[in-house]
Protein backbone atom coordinates (compact mmCIF):
# COMPACT_ATOMS: atom_id res chain seq x y z
CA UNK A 1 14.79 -9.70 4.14
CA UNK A 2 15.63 -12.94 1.94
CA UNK A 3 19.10 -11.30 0.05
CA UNK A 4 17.73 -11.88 -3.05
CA UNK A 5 19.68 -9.69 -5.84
CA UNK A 6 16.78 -7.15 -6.83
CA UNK A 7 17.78 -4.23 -8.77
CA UNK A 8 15.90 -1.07 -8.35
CA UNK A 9 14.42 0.16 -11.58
CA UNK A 10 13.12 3.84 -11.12
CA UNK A 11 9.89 5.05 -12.77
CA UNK A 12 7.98 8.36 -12.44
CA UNK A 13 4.82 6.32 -12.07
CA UNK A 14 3.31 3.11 -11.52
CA UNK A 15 2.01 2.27 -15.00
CA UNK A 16 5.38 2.46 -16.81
CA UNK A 17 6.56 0.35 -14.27
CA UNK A 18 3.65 -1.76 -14.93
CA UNK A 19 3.91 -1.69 -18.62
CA UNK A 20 7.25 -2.32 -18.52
CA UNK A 21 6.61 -5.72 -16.61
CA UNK A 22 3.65 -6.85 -19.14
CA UNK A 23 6.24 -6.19 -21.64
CA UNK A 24 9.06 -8.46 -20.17
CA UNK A 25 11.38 -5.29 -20.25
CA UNK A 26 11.66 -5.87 -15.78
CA UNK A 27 11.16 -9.08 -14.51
CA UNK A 28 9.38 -8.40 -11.24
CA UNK A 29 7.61 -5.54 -9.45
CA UNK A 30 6.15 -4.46 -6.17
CA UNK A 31 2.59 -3.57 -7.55
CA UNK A 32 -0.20 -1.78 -5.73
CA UNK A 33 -3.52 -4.09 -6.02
CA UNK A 34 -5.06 -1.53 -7.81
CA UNK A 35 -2.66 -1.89 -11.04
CA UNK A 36 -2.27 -5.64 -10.18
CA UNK A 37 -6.38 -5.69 -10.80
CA UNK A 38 -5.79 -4.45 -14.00
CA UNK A 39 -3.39 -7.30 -14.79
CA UNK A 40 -3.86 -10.23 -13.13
CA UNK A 41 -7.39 -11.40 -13.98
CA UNK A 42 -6.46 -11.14 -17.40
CA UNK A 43 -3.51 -13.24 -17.61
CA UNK A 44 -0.86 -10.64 -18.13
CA UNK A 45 0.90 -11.09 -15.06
CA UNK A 46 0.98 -13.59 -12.21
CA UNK A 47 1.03 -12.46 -9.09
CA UNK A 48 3.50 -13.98 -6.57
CA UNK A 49 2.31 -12.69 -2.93
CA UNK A 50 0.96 -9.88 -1.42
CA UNK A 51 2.94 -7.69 0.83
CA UNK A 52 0.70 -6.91 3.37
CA UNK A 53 -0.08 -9.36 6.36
CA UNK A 54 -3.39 -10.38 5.69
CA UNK A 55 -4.30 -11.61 2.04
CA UNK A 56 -6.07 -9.21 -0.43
CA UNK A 57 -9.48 -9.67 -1.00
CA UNK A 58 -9.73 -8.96 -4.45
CA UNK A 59 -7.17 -11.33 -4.59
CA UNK A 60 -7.87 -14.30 -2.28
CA UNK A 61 -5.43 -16.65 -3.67
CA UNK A 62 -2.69 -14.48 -3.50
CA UNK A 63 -0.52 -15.69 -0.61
CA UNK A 64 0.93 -13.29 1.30
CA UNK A 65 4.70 -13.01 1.32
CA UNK A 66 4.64 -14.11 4.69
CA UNK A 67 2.46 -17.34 3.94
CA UNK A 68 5.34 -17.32 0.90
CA UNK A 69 7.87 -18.13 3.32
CA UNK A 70 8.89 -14.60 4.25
CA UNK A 71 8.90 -14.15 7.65
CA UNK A 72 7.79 -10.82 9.83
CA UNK A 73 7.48 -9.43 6.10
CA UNK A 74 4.31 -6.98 6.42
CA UNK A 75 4.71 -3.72 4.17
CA UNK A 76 1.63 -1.61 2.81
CA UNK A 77 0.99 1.30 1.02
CA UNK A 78 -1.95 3.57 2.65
CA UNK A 79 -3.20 7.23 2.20
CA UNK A 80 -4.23 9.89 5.14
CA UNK A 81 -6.10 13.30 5.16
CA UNK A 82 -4.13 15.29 6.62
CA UNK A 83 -4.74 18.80 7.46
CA UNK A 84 -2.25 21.48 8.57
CA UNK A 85 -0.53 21.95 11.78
CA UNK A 86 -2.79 24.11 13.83
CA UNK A 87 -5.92 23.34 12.66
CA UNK A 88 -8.72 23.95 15.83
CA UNK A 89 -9.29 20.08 16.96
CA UNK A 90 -13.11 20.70 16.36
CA UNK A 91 -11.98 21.37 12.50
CA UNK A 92 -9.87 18.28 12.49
CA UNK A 93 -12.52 15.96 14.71
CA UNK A 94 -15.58 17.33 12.22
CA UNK A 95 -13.30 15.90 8.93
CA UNK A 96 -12.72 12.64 10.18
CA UNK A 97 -16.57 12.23 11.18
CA UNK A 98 -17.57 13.52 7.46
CA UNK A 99 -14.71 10.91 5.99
CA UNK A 100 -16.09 8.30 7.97
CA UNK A 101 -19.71 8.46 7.24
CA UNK A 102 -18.25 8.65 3.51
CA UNK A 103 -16.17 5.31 3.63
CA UNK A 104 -19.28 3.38 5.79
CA UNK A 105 -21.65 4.44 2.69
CA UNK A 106 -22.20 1.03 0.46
CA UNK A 107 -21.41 3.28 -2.57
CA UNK A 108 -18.13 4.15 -1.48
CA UNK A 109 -16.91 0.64 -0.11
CA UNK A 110 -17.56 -0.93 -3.50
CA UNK A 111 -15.91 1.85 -5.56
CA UNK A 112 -13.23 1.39 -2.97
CA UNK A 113 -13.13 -2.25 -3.25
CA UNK A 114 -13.62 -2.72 -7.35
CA UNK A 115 -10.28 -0.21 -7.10
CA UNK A 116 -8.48 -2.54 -4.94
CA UNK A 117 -8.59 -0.15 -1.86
CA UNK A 118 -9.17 -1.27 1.98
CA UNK A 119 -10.19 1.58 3.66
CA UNK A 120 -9.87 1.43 7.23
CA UNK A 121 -10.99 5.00 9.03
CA UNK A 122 -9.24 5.96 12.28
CA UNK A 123 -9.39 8.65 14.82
CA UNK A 124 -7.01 11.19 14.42
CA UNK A 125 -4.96 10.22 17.20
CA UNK A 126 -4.90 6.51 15.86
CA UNK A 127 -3.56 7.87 12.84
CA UNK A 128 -0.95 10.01 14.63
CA UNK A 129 0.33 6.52 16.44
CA UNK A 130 0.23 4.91 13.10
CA UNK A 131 2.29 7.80 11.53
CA UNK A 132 4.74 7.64 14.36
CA UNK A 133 4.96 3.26 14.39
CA UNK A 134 5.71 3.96 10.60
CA UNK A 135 7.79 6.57 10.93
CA UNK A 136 10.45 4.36 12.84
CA UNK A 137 10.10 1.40 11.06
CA UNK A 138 10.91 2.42 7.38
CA UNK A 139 13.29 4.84 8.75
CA UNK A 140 14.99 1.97 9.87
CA UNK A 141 14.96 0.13 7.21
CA UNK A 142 16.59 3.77 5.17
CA UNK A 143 19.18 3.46 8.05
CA UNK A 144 20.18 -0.42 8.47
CA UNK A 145 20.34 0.03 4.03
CA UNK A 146 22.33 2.76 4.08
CA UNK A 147 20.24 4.96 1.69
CA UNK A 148 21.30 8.33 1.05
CA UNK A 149 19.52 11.35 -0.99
CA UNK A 150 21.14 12.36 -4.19
C-alpha cells in the first residue's frame, strides 16, 4: 500500500523469523503480538505499528499503521474452530456455546490476554460472513500482486 521495497524473507516459523530480527540478520518483520510480547518490553525490538485497526492492548502505545500514516491499512491474523462440512447444526450450535462460556471465563481472558490474544466469539454464521469478507479481500490482494504457487 505505500511501495516501499520489502523483500520477502521465508521462514518455517515465527521464531526464526523473530530471532533473526533480534539478531539484525532482517531488518523488519510483520510480528504477531504474541512474539512481539516477548520482545518488545524488553528492549530487543521496537515496535513500529500495529496492523490491525484498533491499537493492541498489550501494547497501547503502539500506533496502528493506520494512525502511522497508512491509510485503509487494517490486516489481522485470527483463528476459528471449525468443524467439518456436514456436521448436524445442533453439533455445530452446542460447540460454539461451550467455546463461548470458555472465552467469557476470567481465567481464560487473562491467559488469552498475557498471550497477546483478543478473542472475540461469534455465531457460526458471523463467522461464515467473516470467512467469506476475508476470503475476497486477500484474494484480491493474491490477484492485483500477481502471486502464483510454485
Amino acid at each position: 500500500m505505500t511501495g516501499a521495497p520489502i523483500k520477502h524473507v521465508p521462514y518455517k516459523g515465527s521464531s526464526g523469523a523473530a530471532n533473526d530480527l533480534v539478531a539484525g540478520i532482517v531488518e523488519s518483520s510483520f510480528a504477531g503480538v504474541p512474539n512481539a510480547l516477548a520482545q518488545v518490553p524488553q528492549g530487543r525490538l521496537k515496535a513500529l505499528a500495529v496492523t490491525t485497526a484498533r491499537r493492541a492492548p498489550q501494547l497501547p502505545d503502539v500506533p496502528t499503521l493506520q494512525e502511522a500514516g497508512v491509510a485503509g491499512y487494517d490486516a489481522s491474523v485470527w483463528l476459528a474452530l471449525l468443524a467439518p462440512a456436514g456436521t448436524p447444526p445442533e453439533i455445530v450450535q452446542k460447540l460454539n456455546a461451550e467455546v463461548a462460556k470458555l472465552m467469557a471465563s476470567a481465567e481464560t481472558k487473562k491467559a488469552l490476554f498475557d498471550a497477546g490474544v483478543e478473542p472475540s466469539p461469534s455465531s457460526p454464521q458471523e463467522m461464515a460472513a467473516y470467512l467469506g469478507v476475508e476470503l475476497e479481500r486477500w484474494g484480491k490482494v493474491v490477484k492485483d500482486a500477481g502471486v502464483k504457487l510454485e
